[in-house]
PDB file of N, CA and C in Angstrom:
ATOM      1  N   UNK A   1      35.721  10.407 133.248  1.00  0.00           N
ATOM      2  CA  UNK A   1      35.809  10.938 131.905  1.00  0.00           C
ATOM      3  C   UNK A   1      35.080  12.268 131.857  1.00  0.00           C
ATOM      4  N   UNK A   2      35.677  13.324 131.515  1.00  0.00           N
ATOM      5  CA  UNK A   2      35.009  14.789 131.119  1.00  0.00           C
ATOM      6  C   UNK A   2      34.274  14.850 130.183  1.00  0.00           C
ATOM      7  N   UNK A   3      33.361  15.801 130.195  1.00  0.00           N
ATOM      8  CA  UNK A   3      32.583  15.560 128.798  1.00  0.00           C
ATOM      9  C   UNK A   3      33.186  16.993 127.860  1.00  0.00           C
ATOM     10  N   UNK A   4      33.288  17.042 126.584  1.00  0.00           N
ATOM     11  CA  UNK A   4      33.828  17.685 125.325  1.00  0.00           C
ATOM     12  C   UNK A   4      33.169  19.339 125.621  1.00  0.00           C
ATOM     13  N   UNK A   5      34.433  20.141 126.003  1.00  0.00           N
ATOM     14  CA  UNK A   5      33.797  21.597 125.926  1.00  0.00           C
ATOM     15  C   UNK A   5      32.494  22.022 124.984  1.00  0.00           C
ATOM     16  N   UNK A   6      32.937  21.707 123.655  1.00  0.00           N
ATOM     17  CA  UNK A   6      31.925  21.870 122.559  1.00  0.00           C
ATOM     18  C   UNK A   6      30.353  21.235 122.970  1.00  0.00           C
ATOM     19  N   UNK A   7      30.455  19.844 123.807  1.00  0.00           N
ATOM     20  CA  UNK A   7      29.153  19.679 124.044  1.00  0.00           C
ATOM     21  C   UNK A   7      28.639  20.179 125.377  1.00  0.00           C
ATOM     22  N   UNK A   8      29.492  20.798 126.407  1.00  0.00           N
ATOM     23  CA  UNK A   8      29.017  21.776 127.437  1.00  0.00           C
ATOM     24  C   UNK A   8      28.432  22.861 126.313  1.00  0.00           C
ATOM     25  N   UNK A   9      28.994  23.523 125.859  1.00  0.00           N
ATOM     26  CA  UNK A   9      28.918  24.549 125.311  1.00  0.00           C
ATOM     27  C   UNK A   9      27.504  24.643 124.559  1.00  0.00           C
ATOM     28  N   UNK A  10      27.446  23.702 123.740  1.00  0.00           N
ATOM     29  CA  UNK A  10      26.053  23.241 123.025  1.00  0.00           C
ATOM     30  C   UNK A  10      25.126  23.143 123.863  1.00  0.00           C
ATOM     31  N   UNK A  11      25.426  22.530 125.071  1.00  0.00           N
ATOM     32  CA  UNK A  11      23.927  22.223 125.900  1.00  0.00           C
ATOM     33  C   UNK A  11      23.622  23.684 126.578  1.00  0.00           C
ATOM     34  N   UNK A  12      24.771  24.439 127.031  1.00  0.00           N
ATOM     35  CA  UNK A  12      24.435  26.148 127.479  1.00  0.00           C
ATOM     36  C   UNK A  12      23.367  26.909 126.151  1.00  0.00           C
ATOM     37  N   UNK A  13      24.344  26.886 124.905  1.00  0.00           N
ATOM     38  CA  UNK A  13      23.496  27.205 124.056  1.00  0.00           C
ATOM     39  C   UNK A  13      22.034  26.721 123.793  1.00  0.00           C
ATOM     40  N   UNK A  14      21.659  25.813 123.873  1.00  0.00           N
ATOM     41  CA  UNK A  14      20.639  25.409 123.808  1.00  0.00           C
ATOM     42  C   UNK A  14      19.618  25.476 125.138  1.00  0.00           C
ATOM     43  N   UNK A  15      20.212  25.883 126.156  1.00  0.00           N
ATOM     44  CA  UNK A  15      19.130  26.122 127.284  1.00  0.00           C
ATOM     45  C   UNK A  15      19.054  27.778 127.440  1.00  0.00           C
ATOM     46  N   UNK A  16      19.695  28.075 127.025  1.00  0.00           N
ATOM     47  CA  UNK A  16      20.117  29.730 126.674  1.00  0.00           C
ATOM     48  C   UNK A  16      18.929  30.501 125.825  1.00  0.00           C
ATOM     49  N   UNK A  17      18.898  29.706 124.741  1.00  0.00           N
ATOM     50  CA  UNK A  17      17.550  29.294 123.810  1.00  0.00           C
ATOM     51  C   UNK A  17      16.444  29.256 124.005  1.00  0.00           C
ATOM     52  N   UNK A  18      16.155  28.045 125.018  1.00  0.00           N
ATOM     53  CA  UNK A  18      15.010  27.930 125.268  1.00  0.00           C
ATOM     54  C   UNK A  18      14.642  28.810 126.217  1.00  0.00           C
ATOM     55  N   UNK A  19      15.582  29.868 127.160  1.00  0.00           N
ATOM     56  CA  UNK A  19      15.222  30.866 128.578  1.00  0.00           C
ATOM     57  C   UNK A  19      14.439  32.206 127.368  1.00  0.00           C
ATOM     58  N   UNK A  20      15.476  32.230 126.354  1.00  0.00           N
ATOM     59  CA  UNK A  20      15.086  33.459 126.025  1.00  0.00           C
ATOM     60  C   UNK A  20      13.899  33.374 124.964  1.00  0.00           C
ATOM     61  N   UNK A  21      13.466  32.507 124.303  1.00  0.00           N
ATOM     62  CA  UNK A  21      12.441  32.516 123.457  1.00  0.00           C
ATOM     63  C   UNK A  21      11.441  31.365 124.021  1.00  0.00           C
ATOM     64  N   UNK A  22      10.749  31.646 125.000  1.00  0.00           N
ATOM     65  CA  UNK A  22      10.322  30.268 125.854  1.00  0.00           C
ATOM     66  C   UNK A  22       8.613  29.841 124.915  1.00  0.00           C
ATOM     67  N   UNK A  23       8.158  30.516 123.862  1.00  0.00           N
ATOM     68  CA  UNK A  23       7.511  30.238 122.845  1.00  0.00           C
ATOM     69  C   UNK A  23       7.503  29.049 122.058  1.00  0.00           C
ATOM     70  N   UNK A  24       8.614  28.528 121.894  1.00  0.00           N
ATOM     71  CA  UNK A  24       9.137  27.443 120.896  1.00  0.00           C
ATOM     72  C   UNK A  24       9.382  26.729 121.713  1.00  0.00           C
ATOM     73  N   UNK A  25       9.214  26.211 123.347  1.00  0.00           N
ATOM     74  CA  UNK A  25      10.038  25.348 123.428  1.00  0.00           C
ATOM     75  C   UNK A  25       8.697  24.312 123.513  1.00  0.00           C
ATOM     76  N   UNK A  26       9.250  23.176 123.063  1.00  0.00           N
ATOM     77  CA  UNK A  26       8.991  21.963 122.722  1.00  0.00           C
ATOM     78  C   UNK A  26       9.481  20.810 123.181  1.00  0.00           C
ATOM     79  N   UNK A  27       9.439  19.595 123.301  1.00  0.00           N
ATOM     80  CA  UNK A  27       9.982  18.530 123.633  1.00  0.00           C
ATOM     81  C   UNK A  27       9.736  17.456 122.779  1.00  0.00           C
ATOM     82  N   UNK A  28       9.637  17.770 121.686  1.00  0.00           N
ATOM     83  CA  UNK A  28       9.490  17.342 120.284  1.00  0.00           C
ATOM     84  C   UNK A  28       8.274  16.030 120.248  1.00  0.00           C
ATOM     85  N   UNK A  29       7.370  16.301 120.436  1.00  0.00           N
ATOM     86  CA  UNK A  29       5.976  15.452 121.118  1.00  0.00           C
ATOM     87  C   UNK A  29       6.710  14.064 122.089  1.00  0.00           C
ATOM     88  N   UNK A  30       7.582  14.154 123.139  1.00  0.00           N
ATOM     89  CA  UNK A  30       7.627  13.458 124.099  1.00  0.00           C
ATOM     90  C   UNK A  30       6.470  13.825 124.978  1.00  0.00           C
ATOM     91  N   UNK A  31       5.907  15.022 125.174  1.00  0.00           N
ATOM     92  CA  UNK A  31       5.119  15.179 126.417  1.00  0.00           C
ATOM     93  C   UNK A  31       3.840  15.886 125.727  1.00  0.00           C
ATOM     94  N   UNK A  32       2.595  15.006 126.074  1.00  0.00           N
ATOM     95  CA  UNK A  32       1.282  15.581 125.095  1.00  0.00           C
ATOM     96  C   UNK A  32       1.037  16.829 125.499  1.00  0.00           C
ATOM     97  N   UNK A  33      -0.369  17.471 124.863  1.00  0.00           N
ATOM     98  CA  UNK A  33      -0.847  18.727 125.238  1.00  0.00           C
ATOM     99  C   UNK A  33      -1.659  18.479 126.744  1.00  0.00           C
ATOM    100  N   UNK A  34      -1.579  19.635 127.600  1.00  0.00           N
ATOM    101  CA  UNK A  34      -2.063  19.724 128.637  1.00  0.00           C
ATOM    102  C   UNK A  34      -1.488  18.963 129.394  1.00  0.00           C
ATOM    103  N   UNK A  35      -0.946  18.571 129.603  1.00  0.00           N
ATOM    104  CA  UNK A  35       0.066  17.222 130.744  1.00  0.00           C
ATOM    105  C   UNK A  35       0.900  18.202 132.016  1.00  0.00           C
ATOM    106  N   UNK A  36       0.739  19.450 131.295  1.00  0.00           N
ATOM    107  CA  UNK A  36       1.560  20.410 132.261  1.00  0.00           C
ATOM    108  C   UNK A  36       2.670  21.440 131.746  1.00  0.00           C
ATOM    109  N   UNK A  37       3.505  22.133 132.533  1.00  0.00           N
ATOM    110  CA  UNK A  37       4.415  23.097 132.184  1.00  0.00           C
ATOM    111  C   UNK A  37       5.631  22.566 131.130  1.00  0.00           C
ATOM    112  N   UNK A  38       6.101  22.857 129.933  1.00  0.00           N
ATOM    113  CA  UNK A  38       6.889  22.242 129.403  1.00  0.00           C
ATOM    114  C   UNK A  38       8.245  22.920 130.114  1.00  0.00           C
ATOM    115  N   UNK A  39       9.475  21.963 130.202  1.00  0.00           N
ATOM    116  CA  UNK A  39      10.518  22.376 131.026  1.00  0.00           C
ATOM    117  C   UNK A  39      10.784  23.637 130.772  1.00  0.00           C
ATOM    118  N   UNK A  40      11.409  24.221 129.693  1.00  0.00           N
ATOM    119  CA  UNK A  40      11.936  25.658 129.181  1.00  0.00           C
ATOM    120  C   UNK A  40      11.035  26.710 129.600  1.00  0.00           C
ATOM    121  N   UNK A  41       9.939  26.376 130.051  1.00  0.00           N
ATOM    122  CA  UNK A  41       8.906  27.053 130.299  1.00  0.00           C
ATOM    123  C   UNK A  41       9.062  27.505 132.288  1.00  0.00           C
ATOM    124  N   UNK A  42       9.955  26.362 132.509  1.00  0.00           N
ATOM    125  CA  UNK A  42      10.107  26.217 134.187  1.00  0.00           C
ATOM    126  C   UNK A  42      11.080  26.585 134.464  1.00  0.00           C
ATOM    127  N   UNK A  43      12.462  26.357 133.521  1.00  0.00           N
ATOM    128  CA  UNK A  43      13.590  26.634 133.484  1.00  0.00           C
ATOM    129  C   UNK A  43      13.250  28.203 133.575  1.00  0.00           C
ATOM    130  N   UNK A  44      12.832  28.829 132.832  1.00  0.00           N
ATOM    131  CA  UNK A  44      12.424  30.312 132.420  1.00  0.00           C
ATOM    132  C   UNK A  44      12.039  31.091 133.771  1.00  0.00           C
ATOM    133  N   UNK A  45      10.992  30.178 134.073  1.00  0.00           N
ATOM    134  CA  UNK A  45      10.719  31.021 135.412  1.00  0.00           C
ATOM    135  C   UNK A  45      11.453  30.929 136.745  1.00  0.00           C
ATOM    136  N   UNK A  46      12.198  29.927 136.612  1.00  0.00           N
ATOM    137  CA  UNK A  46      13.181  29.950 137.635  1.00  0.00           C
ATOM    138  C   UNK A  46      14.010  31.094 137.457  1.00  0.00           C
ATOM    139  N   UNK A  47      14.737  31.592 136.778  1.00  0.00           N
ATOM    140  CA  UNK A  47      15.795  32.420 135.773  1.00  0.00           C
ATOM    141  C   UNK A  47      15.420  33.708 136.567  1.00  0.00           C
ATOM    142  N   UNK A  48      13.780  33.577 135.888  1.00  0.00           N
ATOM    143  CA  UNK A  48      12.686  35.163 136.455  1.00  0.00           C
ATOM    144  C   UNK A  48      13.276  35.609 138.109  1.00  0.00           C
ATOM    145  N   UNK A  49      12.847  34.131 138.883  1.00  0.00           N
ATOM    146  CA  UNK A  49      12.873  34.204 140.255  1.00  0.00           C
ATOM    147  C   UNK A  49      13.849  34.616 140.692  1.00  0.00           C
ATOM    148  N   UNK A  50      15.053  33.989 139.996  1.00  0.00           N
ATOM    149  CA  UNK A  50      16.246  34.465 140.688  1.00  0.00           C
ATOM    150  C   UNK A  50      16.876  36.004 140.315  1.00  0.00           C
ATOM    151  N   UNK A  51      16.570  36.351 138.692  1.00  0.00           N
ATOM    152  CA  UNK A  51      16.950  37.831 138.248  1.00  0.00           C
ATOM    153  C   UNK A  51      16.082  38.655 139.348  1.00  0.00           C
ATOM    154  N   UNK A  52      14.781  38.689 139.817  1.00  0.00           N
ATOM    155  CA  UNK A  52      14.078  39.483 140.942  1.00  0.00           C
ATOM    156  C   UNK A  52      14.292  39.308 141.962  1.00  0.00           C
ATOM    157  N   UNK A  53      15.056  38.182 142.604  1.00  0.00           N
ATOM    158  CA  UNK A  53      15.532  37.955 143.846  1.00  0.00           C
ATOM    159  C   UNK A  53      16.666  38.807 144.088  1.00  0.00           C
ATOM    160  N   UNK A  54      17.293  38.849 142.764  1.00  0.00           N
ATOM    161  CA  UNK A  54      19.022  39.301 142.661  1.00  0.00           C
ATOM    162  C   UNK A  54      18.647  40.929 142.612  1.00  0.00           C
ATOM    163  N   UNK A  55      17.508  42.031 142.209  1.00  0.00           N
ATOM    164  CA  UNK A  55      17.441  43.419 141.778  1.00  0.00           C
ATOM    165  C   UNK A  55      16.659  43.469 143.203  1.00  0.00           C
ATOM    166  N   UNK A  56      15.786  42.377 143.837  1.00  0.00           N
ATOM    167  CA  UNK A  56      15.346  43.070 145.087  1.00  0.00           C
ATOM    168  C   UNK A  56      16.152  43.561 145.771  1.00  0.00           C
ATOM    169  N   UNK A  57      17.454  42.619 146.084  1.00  0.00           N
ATOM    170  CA  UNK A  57      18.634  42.740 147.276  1.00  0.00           C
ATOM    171  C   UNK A  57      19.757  43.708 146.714  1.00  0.00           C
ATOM    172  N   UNK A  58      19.651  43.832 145.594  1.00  0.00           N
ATOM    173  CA  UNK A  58      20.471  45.268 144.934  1.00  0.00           C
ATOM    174  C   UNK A  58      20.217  46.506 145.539  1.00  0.00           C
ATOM    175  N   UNK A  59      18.480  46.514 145.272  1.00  0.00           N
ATOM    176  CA  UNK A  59      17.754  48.235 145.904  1.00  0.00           C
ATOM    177  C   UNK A  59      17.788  48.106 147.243  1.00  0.00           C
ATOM    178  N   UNK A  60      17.364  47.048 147.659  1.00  0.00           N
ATOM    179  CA  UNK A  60      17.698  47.245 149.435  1.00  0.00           C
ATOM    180  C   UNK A  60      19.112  47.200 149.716  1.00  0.00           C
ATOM    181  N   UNK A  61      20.649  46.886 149.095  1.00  0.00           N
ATOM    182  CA  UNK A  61      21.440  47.464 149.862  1.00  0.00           C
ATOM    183  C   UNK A  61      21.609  48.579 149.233  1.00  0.00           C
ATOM    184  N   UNK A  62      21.236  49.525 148.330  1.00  0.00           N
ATOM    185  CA  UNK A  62      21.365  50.855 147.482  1.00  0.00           C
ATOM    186  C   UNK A  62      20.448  51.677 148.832  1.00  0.00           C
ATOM    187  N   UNK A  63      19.678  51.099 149.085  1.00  0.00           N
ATOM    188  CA  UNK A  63      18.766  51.632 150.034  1.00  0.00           C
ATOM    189  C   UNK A  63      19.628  51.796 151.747  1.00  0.00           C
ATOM    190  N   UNK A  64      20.079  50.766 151.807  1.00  0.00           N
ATOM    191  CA  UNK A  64      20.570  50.243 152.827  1.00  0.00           C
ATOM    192  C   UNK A  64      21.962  51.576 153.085  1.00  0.00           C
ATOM    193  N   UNK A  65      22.624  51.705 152.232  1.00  0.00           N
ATOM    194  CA  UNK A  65      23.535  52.866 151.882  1.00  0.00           C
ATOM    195  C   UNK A  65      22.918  54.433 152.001  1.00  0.00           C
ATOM    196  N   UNK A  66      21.728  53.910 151.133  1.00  0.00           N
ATOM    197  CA  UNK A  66      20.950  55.890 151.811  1.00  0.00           C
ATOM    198  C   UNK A  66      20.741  55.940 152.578  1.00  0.00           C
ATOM    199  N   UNK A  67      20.437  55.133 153.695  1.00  0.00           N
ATOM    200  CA  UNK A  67      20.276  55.147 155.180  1.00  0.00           C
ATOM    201  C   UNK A  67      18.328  54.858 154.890  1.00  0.00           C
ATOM    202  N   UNK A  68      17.983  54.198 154.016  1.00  0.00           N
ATOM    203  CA  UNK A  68      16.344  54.296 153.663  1.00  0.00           C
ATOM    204  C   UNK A  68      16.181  52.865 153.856  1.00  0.00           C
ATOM    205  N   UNK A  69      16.846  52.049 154.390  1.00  0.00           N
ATOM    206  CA  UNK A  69      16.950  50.136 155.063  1.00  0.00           C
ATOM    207  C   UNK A  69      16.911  49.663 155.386  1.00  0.00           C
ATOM    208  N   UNK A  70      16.085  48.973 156.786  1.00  0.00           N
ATOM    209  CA  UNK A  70      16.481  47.905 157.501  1.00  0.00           C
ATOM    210  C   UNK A  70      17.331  46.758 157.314  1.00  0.00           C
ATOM    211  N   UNK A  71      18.840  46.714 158.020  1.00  0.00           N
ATOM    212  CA  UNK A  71      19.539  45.851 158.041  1.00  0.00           C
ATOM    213  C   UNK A  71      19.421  44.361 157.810  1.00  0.00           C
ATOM    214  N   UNK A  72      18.287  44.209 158.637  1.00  0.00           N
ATOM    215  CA  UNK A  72      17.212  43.030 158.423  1.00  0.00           C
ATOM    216  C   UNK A  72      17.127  42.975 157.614  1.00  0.00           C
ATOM    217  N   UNK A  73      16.407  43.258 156.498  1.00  0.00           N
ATOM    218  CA  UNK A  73      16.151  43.184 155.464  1.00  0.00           C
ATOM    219  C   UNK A  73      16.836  43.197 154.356  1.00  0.00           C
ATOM    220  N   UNK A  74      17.798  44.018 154.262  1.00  0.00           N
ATOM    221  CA  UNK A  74      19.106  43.934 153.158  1.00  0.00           C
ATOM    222  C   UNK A  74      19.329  42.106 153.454  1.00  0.00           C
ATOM    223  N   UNK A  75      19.623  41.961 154.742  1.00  0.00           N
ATOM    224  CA  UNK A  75      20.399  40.434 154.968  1.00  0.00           C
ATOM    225  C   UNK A  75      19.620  39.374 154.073  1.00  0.00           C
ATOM    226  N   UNK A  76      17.971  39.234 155.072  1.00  0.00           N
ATOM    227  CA  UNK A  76      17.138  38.727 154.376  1.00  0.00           C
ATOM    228  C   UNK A  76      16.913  38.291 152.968  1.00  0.00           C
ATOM    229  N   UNK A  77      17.190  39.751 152.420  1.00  0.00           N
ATOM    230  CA  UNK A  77      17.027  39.799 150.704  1.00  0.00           C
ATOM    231  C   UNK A  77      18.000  38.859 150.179  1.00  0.00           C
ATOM    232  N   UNK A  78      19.212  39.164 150.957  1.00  0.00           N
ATOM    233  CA  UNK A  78      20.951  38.587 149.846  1.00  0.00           C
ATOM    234  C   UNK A  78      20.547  37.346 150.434  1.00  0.00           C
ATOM    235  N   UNK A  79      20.575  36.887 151.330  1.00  0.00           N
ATOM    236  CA  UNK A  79      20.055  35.117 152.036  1.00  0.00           C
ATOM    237  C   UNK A  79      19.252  34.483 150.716  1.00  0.00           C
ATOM    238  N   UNK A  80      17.538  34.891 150.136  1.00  0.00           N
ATOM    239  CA  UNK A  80      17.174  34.708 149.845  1.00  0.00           C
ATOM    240  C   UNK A  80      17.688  34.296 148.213  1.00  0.00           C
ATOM    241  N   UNK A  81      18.646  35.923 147.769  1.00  0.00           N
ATOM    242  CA  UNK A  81      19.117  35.524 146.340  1.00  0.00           C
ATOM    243  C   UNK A  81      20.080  34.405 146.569  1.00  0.00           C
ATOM    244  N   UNK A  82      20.995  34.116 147.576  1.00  0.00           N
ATOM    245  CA  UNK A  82      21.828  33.341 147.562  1.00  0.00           C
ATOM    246  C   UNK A  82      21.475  31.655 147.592  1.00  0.00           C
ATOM    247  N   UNK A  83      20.171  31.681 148.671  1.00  0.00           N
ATOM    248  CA  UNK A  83      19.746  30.506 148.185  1.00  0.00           C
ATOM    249  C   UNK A  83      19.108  30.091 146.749  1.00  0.00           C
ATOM    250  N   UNK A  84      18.431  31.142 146.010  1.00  0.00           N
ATOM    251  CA  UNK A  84      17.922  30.966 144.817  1.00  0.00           C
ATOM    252  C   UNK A  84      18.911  30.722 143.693  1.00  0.00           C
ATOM    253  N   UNK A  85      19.897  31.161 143.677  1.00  0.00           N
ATOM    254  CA  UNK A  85      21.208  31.105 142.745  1.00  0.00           C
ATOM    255  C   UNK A  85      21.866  29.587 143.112  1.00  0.00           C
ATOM    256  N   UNK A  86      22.086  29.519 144.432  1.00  0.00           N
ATOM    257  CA  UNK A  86      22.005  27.761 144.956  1.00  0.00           C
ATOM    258  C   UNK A  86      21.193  26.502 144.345  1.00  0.00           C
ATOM    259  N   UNK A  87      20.344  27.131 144.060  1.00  0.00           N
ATOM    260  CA  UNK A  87      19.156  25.725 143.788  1.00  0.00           C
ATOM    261  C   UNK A  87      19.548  25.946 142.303  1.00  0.00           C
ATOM    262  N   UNK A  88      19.751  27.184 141.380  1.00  0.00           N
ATOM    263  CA  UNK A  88      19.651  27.136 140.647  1.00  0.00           C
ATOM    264  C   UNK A  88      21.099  26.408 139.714  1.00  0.00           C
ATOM    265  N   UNK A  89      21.847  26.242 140.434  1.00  0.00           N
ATOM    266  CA  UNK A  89      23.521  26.075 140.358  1.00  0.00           C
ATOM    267  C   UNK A  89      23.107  24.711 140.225  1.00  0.00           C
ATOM    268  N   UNK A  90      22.346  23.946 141.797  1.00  0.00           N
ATOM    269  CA  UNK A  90      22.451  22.323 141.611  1.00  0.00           C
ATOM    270  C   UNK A  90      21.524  22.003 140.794  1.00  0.00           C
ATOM    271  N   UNK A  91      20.388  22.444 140.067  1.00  0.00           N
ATOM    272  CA  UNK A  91      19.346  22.510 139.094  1.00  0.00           C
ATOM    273  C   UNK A  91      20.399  22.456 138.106  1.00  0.00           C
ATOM    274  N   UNK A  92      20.962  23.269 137.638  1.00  0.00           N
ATOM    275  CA  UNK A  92      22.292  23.153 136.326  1.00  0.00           C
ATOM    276  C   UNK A  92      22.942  22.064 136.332  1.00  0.00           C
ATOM    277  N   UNK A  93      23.719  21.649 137.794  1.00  0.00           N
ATOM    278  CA  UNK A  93      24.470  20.733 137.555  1.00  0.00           C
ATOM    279  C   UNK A  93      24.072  19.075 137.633  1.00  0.00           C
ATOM    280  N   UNK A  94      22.751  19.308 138.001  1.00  0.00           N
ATOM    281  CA  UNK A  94      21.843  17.523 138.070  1.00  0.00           C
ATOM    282  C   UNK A  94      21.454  17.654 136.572  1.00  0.00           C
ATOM    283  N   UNK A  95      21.162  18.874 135.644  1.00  0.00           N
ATOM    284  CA  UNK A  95      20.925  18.396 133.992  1.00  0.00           C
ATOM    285  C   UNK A  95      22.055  18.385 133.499  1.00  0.00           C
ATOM    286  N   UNK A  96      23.050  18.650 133.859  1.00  0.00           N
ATOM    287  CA  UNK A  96      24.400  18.761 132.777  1.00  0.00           C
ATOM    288  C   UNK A  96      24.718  16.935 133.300  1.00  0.00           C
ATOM    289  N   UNK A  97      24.763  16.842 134.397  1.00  0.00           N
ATOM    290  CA  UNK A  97      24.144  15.296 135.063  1.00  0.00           C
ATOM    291  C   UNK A  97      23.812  14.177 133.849  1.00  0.00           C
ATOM    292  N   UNK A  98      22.813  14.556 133.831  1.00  0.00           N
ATOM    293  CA  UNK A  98      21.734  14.247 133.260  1.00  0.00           C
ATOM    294  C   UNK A  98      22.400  13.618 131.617  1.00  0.00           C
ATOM    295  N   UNK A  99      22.325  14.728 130.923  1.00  0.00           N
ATOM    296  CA  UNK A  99      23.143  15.183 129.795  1.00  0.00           C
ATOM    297  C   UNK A  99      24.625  14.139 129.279  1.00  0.00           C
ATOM    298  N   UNK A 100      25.434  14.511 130.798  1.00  0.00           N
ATOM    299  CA  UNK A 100      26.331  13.273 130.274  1.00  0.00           C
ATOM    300  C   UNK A 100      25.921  11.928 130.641  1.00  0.00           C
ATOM    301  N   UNK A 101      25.208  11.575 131.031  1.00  0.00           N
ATOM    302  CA  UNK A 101      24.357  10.202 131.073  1.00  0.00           C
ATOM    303  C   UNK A 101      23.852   9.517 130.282  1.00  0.00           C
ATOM    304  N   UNK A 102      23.386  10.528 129.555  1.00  0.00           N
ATOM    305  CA  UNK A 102      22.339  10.286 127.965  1.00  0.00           C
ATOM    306  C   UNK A 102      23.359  10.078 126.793  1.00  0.00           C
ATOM    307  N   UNK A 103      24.530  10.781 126.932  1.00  0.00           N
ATOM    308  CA  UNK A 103      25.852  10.778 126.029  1.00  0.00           C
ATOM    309  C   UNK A 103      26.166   9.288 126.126  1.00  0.00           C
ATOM    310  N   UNK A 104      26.277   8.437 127.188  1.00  0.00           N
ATOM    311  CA  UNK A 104      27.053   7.420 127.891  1.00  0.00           C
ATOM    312  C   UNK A 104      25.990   6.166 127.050  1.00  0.00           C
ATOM    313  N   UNK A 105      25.009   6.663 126.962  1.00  0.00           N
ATOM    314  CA  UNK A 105      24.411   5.670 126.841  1.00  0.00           C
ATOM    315  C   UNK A 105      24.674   5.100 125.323  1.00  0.00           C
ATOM    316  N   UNK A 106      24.506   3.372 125.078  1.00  0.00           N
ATOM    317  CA  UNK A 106      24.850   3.002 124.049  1.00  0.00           C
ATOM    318  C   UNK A 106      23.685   3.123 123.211  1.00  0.00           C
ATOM    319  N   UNK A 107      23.595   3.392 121.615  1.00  0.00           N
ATOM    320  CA  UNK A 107      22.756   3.445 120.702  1.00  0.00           C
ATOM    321  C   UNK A 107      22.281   2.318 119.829  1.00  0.00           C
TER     322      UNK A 107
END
């Protein structure tokens, strides 16, 4: 069974939300104070990791093109964004996971 565009859509919106205003995010007192990083807060910095992974390997092949590059290193860089965009893909798709699980469940 697929789950309803509208509620893909809702759950993007709502993690979309929490990347860009990571101030508010909350877990509506499921998780006390000090217990640790609240997710949106982790989600966020993952996001970070991978947008700087993705502009490192930009300037090194921009670089790589001026002849100002080690080959090595261009590779290195795109390896690195590619695995980070990887984790971050199966990170998406174990909460959307997740998500229709919680749907499934009876009330």
């Amino acid at each position: 069974m697929s789950t309803p565009f509208n509620a893909v859509a809702a759950a993007y919106s709502n993690a979309s939300r929490l990347i860009s205003d990571p101030g508010k995010t909350s877990l509506g007192g499921l998780g006390g104070a000090g217990q640790g990083p609240d997710f949106g807060k982790l989600v966020a910095e993952g996001m970070q990791g991978v947008m700087q992974a993705g502009a490192t390997s930009d300037k090194l092949s921009l670089d790589l093109v001026n002849g100002q590059a080690n080959v090595v290193d261009v590779v290195t860089a795109i390896s690195q964004t590619e695995l980070a965009m990887e984790s971050m893909v199966a990170i998406r798709d174990k909460v959307i996971s997740a998500y229709e699980e919680i749907m499934r469940m009876p009330i």
